[in-house]
PDB file of N, CA and C in Angstrom:
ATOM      1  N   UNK A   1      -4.365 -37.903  -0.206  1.00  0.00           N
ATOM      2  CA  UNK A   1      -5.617 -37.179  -0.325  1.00  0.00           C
ATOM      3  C   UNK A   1      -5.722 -36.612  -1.731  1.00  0.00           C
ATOM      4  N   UNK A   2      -6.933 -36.457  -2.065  1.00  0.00           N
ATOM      5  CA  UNK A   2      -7.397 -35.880  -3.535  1.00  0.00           C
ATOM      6  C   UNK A   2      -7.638 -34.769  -3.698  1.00  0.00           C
ATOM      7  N   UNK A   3      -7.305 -33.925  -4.750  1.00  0.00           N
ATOM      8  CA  UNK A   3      -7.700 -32.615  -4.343  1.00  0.00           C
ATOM      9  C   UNK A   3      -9.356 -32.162  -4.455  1.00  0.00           C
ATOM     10  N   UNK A   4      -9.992 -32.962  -5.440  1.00  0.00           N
ATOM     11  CA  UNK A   4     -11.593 -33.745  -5.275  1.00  0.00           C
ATOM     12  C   UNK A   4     -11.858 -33.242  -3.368  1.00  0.00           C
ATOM     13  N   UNK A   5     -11.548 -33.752  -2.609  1.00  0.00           N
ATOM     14  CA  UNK A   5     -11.831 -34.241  -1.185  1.00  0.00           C
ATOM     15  C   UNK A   5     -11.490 -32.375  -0.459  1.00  0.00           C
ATOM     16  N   UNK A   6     -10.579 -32.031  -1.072  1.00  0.00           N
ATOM     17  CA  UNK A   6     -10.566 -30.869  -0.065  1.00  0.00           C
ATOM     18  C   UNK A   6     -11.399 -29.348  -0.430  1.00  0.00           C
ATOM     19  N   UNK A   7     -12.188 -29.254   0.946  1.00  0.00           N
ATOM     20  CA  UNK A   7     -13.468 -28.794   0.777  1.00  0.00           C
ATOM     21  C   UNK A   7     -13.223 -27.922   2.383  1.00  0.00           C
ATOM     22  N   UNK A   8     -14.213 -26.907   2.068  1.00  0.00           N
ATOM     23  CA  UNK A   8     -14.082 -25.975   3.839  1.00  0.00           C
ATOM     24  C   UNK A   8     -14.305 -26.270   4.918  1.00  0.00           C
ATOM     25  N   UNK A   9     -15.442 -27.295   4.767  1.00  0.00           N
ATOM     26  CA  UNK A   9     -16.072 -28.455   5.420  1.00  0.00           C
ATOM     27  C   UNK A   9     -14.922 -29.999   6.305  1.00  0.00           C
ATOM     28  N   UNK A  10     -14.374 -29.986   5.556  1.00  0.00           N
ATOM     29  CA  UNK A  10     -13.232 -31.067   5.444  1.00  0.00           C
ATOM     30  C   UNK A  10     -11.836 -30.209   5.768  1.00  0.00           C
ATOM     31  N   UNK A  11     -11.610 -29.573   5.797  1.00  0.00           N
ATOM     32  CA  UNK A  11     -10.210 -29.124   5.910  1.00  0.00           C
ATOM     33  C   UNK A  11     -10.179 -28.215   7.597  1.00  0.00           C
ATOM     34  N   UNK A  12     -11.253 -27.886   8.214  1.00  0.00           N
ATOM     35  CA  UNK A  12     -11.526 -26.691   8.608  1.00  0.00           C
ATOM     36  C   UNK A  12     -11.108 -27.909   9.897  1.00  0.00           C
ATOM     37  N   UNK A  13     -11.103 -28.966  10.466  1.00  0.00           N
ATOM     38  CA  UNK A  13     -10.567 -29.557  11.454  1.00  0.00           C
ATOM     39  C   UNK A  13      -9.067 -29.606  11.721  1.00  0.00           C
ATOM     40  N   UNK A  14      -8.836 -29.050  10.326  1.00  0.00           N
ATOM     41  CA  UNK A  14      -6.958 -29.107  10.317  1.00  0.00           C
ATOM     42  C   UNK A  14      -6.558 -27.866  10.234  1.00  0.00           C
ATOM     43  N   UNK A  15      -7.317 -26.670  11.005  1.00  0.00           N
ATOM     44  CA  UNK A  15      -6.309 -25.466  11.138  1.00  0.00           C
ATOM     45  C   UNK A  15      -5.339 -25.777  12.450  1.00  0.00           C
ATOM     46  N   UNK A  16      -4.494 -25.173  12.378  1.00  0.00           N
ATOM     47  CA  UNK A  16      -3.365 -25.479  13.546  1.00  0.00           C
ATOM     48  C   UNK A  16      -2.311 -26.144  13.213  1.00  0.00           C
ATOM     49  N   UNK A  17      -2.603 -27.202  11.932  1.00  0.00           N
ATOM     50  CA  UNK A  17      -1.815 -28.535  12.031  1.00  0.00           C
ATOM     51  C   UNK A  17      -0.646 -28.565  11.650  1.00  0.00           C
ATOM     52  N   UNK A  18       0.423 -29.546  11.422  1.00  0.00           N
ATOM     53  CA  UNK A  18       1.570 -29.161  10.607  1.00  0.00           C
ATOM     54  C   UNK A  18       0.922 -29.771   9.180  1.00  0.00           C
ATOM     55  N   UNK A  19       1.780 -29.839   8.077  1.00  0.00           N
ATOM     56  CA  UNK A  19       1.964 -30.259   6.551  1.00  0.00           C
ATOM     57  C   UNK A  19       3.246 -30.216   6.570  1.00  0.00           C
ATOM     58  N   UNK A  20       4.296 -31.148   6.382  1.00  0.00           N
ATOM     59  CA  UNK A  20       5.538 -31.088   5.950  1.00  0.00           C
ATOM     60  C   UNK A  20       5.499 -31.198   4.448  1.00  0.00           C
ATOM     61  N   UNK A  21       6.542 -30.494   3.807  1.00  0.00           N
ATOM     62  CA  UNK A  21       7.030 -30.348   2.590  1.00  0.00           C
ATOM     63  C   UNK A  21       7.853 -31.596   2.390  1.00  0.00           C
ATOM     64  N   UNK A  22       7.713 -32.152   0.863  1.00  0.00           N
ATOM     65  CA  UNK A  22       8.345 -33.519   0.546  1.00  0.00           C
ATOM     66  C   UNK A  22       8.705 -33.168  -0.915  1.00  0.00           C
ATOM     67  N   UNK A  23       9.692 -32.280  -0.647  1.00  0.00           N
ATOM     68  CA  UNK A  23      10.108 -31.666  -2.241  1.00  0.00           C
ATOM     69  C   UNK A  23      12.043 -31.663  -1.887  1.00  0.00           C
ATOM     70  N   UNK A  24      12.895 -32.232  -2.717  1.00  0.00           N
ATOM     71  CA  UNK A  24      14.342 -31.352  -2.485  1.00  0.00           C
ATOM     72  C   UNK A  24      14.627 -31.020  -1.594  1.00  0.00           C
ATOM     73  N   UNK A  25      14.953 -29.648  -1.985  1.00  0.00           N
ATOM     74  CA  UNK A  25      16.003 -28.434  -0.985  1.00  0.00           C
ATOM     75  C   UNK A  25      14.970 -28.003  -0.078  1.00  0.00           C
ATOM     76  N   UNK A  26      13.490 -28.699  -0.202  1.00  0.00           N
ATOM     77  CA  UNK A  26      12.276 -28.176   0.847  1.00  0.00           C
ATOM     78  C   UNK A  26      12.314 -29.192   1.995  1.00  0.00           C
ATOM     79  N   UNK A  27      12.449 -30.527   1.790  1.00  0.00           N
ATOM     80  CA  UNK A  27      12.125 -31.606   3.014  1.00  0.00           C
ATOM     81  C   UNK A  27      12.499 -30.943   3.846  1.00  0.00           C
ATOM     82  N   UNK A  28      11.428 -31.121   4.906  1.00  0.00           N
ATOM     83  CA  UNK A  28      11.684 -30.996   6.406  1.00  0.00           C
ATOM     84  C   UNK A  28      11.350 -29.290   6.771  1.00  0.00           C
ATOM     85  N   UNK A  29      10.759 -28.948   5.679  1.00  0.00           N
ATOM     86  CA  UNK A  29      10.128 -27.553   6.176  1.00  0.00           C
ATOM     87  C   UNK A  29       8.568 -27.753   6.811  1.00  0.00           C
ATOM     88  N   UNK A  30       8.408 -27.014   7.479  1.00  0.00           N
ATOM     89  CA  UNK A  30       6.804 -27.401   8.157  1.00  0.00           C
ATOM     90  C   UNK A  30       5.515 -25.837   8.073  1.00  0.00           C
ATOM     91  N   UNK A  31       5.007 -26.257   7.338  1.00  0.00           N
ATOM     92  CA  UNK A  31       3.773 -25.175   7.434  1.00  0.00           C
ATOM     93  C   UNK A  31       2.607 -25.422   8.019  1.00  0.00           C
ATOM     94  N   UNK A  32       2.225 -24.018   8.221  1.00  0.00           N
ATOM     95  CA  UNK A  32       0.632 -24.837   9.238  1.00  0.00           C
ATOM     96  C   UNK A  32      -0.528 -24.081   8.903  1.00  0.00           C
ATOM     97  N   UNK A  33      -1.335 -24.815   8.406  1.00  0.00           N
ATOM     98  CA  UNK A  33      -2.607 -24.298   8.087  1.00  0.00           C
ATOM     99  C   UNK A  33      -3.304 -23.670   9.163  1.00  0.00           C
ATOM    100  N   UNK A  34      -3.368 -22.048   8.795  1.00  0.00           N
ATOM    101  CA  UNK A  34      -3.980 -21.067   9.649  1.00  0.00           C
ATOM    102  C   UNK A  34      -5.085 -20.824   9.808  1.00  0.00           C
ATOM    103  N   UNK A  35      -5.766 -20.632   8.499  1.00  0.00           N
ATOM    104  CA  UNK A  35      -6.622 -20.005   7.897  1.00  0.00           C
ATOM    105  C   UNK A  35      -7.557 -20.942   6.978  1.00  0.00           C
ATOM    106  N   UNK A  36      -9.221 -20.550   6.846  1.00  0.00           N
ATOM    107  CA  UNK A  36     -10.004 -21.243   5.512  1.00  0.00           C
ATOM    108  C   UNK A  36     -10.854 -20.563   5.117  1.00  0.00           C
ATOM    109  N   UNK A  37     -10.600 -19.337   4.054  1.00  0.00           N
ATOM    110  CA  UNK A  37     -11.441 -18.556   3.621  1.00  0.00           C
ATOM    111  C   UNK A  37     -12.473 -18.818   2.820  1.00  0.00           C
ATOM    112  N   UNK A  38     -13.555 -18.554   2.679  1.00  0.00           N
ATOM    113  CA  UNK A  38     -14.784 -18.978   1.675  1.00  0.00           C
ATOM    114  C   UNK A  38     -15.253 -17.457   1.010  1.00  0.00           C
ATOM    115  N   UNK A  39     -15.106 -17.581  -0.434  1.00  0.00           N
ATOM    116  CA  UNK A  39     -15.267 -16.643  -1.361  1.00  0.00           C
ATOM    117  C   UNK A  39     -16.003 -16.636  -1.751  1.00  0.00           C
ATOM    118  N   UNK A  40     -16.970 -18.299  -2.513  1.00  0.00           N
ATOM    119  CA  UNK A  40     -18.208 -18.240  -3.214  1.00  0.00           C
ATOM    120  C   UNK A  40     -18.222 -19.452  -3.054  1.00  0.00           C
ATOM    121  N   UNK A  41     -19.853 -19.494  -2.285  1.00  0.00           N
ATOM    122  CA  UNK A  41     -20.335 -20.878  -2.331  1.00  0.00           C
ATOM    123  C   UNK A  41     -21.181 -21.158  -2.741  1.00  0.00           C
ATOM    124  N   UNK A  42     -21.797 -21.320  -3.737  1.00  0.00           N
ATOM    125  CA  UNK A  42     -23.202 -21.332  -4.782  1.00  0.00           C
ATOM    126  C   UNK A  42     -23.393 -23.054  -4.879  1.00  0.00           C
ATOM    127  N   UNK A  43     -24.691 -23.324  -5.698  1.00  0.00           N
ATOM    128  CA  UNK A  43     -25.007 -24.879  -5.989  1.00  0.00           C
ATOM    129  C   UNK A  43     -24.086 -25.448  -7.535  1.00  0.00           C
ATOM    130  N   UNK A  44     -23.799 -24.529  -8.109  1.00  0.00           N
ATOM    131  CA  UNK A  44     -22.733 -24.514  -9.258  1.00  0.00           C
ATOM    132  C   UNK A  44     -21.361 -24.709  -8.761  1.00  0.00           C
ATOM    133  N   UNK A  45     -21.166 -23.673  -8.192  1.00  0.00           N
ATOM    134  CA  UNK A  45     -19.393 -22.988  -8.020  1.00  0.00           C
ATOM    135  C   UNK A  45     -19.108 -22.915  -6.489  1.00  0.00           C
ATOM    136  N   UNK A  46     -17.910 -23.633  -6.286  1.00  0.00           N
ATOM    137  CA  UNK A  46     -17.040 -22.964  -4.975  1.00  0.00           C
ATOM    138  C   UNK A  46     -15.921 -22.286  -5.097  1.00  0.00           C
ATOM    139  N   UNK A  47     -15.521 -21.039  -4.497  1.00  0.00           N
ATOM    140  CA  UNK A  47     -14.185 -20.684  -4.230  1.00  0.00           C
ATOM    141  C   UNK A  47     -13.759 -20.324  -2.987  1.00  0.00           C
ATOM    142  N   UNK A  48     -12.413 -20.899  -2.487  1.00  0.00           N
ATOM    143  CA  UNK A  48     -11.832 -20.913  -1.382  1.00  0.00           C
ATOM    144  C   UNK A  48     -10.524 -20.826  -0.957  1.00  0.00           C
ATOM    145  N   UNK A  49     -10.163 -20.255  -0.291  1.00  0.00           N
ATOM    146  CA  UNK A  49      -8.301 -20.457  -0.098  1.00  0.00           C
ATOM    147  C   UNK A  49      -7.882 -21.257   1.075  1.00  0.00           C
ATOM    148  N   UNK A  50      -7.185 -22.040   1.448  1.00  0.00           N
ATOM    149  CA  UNK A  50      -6.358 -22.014   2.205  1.00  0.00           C
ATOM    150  C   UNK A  50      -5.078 -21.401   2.730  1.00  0.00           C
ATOM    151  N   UNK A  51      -4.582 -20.846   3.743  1.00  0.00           N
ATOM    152  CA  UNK A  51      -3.796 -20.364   4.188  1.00  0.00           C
ATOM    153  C   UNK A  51      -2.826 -20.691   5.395  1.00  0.00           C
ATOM    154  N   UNK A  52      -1.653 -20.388   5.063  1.00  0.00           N
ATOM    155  CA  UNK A  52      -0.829 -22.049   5.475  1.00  0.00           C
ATOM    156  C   UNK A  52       0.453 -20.662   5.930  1.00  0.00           C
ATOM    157  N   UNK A  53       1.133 -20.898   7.408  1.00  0.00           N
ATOM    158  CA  UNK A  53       2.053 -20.381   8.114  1.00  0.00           C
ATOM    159  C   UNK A  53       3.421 -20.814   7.796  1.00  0.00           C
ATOM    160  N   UNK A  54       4.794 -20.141   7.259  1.00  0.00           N
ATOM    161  CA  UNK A  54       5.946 -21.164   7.319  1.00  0.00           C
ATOM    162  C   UNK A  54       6.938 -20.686   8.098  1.00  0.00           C
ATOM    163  N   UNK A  55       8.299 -20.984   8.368  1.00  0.00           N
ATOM    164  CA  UNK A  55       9.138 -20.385   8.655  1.00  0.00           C
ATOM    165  C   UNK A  55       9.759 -19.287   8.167  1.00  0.00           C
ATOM    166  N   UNK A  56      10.387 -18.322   8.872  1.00  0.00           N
ATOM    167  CA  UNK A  56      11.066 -17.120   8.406  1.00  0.00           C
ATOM    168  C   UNK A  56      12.639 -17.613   7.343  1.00  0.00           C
ATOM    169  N   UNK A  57      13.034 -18.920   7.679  1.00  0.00           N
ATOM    170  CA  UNK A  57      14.429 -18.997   7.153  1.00  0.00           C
ATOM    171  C   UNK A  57      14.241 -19.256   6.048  1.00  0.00           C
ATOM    172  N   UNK A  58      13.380 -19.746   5.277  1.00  0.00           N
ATOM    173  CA  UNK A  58      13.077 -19.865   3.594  1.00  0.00           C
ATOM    174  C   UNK A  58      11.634 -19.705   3.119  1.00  0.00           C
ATOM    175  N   UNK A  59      11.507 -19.319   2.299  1.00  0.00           N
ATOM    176  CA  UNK A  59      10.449 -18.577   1.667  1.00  0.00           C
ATOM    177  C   UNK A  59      10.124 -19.719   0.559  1.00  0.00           C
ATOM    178  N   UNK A  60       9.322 -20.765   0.322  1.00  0.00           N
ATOM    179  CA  UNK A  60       8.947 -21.305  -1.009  1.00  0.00           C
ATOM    180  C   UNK A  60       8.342 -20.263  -2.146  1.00  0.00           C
ATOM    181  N   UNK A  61       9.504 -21.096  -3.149  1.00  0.00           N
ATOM    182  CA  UNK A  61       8.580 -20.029  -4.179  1.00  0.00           C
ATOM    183  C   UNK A  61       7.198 -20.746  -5.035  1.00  0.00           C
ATOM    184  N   UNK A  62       6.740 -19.611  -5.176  1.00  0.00           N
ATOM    185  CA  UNK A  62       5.288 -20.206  -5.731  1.00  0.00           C
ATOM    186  C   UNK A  62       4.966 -21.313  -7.127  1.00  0.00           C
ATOM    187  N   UNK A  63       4.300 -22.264  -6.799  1.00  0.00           N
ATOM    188  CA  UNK A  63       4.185 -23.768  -7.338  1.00  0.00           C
ATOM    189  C   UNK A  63       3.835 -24.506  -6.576  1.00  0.00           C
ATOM    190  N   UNK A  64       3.633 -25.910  -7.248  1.00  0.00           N
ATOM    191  CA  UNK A  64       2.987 -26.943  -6.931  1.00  0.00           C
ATOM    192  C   UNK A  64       4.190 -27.783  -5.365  1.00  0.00           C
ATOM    193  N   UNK A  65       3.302 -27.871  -4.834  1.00  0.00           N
ATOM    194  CA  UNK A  65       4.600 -28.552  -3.282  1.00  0.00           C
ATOM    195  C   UNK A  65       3.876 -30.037  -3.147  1.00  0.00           C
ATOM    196  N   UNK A  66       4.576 -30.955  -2.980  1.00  0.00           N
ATOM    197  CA  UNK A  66       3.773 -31.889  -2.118  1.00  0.00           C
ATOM    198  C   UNK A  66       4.108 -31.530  -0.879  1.00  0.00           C
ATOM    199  N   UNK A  67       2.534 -31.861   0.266  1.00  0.00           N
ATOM    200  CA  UNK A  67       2.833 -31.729   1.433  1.00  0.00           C
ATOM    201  C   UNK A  67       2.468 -33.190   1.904  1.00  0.00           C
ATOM    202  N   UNK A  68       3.166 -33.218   3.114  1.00  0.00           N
ATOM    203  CA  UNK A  68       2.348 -34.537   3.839  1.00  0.00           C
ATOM    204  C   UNK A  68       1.747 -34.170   5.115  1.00  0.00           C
ATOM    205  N   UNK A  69       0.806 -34.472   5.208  1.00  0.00           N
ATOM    206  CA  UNK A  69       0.212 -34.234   6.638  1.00  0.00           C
ATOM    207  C   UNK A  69      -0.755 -35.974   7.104  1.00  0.00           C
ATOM    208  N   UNK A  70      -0.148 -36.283   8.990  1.00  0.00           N
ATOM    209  CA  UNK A  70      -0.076 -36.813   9.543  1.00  0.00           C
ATOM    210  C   UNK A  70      -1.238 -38.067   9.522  1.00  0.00           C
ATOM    211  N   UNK A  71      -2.668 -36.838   9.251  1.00  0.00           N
ATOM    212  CA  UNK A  71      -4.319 -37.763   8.945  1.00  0.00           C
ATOM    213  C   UNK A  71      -4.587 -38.054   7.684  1.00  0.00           C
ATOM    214  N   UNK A  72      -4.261 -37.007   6.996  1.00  0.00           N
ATOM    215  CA  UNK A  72      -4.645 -36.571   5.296  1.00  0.00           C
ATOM    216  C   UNK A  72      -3.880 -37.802   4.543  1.00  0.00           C
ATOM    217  N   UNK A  73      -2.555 -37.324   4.726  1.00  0.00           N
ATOM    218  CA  UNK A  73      -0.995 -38.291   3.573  1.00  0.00           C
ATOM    219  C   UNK A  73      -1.408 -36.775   3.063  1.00  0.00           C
ATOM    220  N   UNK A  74      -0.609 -37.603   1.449  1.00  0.00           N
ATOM    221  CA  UNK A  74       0.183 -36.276   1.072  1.00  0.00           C
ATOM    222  C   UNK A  74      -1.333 -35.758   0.301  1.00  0.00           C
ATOM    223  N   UNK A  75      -0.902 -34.368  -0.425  1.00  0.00           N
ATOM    224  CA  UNK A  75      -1.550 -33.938  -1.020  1.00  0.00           C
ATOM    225  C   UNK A  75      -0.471 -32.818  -1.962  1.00  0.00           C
ATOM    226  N   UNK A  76      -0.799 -32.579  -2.988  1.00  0.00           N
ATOM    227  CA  UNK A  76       0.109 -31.808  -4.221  1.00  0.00           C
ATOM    228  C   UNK A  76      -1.037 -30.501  -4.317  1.00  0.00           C
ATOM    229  N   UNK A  77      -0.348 -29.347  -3.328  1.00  0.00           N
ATOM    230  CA  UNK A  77      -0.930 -27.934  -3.440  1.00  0.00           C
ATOM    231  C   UNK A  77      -0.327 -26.707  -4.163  1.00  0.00           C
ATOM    232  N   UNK A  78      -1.204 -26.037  -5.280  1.00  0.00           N
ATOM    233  CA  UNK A  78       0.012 -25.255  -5.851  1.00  0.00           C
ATOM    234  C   UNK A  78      -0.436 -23.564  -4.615  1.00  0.00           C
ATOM    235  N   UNK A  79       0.827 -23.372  -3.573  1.00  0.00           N
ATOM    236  CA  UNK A  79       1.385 -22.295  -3.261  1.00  0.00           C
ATOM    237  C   UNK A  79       1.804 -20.742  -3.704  1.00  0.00           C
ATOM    238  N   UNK A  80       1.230 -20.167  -3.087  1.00  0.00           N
ATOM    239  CA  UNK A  80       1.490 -18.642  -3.614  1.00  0.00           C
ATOM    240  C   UNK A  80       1.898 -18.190  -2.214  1.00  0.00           C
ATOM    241  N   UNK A  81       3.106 -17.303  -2.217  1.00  0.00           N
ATOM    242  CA  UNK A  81       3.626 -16.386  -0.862  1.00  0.00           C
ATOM    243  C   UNK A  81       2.882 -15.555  -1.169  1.00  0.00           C
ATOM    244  N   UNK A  82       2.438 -15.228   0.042  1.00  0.00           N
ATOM    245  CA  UNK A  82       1.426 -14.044  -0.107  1.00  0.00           C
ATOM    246  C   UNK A  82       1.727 -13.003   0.704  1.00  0.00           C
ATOM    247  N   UNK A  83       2.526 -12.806   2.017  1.00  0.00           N
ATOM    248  CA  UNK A  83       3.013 -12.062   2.547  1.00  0.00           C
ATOM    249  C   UNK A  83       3.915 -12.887   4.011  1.00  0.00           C
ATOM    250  N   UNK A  84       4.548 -11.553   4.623  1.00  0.00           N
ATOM    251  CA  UNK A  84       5.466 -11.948   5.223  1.00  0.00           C
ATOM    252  C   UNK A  84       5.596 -11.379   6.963  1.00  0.00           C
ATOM    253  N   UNK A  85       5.556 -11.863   8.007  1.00  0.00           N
ATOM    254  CA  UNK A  85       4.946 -11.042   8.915  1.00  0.00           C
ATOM    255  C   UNK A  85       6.810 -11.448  10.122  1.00  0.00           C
ATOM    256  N   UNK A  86       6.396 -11.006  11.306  1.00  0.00           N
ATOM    257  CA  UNK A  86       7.819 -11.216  11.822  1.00  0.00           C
ATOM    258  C   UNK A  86       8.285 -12.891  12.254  1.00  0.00           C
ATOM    259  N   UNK A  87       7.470 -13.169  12.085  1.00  0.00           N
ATOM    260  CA  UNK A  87       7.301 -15.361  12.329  1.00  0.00           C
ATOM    261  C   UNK A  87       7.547 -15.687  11.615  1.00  0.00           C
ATOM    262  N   UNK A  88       7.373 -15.412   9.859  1.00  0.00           N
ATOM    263  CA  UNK A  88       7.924 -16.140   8.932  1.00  0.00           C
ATOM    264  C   UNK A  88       6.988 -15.291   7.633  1.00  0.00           C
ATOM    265  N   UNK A  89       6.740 -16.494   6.581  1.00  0.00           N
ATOM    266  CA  UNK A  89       5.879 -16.315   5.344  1.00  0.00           C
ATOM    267  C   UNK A  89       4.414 -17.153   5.426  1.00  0.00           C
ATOM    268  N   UNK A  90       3.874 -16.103   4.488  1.00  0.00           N
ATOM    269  CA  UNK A  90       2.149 -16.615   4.409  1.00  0.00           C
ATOM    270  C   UNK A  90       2.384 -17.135   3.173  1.00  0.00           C
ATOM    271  N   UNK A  91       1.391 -18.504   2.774  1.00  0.00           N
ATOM    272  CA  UNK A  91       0.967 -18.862   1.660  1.00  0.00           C
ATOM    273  C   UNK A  91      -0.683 -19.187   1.993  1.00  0.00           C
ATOM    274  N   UNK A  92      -1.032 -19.305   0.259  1.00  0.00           N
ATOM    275  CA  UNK A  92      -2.259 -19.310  -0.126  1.00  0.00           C
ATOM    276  C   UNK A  92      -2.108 -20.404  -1.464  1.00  0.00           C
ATOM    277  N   UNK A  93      -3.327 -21.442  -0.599  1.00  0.00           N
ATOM    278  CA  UNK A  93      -3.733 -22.196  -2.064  1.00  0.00           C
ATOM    279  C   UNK A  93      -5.059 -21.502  -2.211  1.00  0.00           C
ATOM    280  N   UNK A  94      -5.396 -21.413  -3.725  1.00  0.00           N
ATOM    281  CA  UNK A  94      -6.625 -21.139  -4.010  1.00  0.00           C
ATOM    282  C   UNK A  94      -7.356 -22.310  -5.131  1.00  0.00           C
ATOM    283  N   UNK A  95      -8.563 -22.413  -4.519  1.00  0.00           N
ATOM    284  CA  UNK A  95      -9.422 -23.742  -4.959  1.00  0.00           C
ATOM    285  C   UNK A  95     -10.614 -22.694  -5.627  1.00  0.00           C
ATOM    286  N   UNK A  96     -10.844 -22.942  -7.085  1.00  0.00           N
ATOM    287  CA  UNK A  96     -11.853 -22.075  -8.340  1.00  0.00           C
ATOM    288  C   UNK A  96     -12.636 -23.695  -8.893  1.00  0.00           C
ATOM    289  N   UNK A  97     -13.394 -24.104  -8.304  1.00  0.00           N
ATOM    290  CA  UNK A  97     -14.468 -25.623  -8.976  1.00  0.00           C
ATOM    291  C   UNK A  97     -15.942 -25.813  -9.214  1.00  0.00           C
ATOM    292  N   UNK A  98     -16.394 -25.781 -10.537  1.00  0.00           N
ATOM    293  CA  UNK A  98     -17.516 -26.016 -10.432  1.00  0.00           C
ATOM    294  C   UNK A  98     -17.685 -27.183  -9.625  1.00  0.00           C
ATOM    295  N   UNK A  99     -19.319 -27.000  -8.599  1.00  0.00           N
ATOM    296  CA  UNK A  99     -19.852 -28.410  -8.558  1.00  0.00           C
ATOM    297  C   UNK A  99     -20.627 -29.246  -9.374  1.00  0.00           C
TER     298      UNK A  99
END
């Protein structure tokens, strides 16, 4: 998948889902898209986050991950931990694009 293609519209069928990580010391971690926030949606500009669930036993640190997910294939998201609750860690991609 392109990062062109991912849109609120388009992504918003894949809350719940897994994304496995296809990095190193990451393979075989699984996050799950929770969340699809919409910040600004104008005829110019979109901004949006995604927000993605992981496990408590490792924390990615923030950067670019490939993930793979099952419908999509992969996609290269850059990750920010954003907080940490008793299930595990939150991340956030954030998408800033003119149209």
């Amino acid at each position: 998948m392109k990062l062109d293609d991912v849109h609120p519209d388009s992504m918003a069928k894949f809350v719940g889902t897994p994304f496995d990580i296809l990095e190193g010391q990451y393979t075989g971690l699984t996050v799950i898209l929770k969340n699809i926030v919409t910040h600004t949606f104008t005829e110019n500009l979109e901004t949006f986050s995604l927000f993605f669930h992981g496990p408590m036993e490792f924390c990615l640190p923030q950067g670019i991950h490939k993930l793979l997910h099952n419908d999509l294939g992969e996609i290269d998201l850059f990750l920010v931990p954003v907080g940490k609750d008793k299930d595990g860690y939150q991340y956030e991609a954030v998408f800033n694009r003119m149209v």
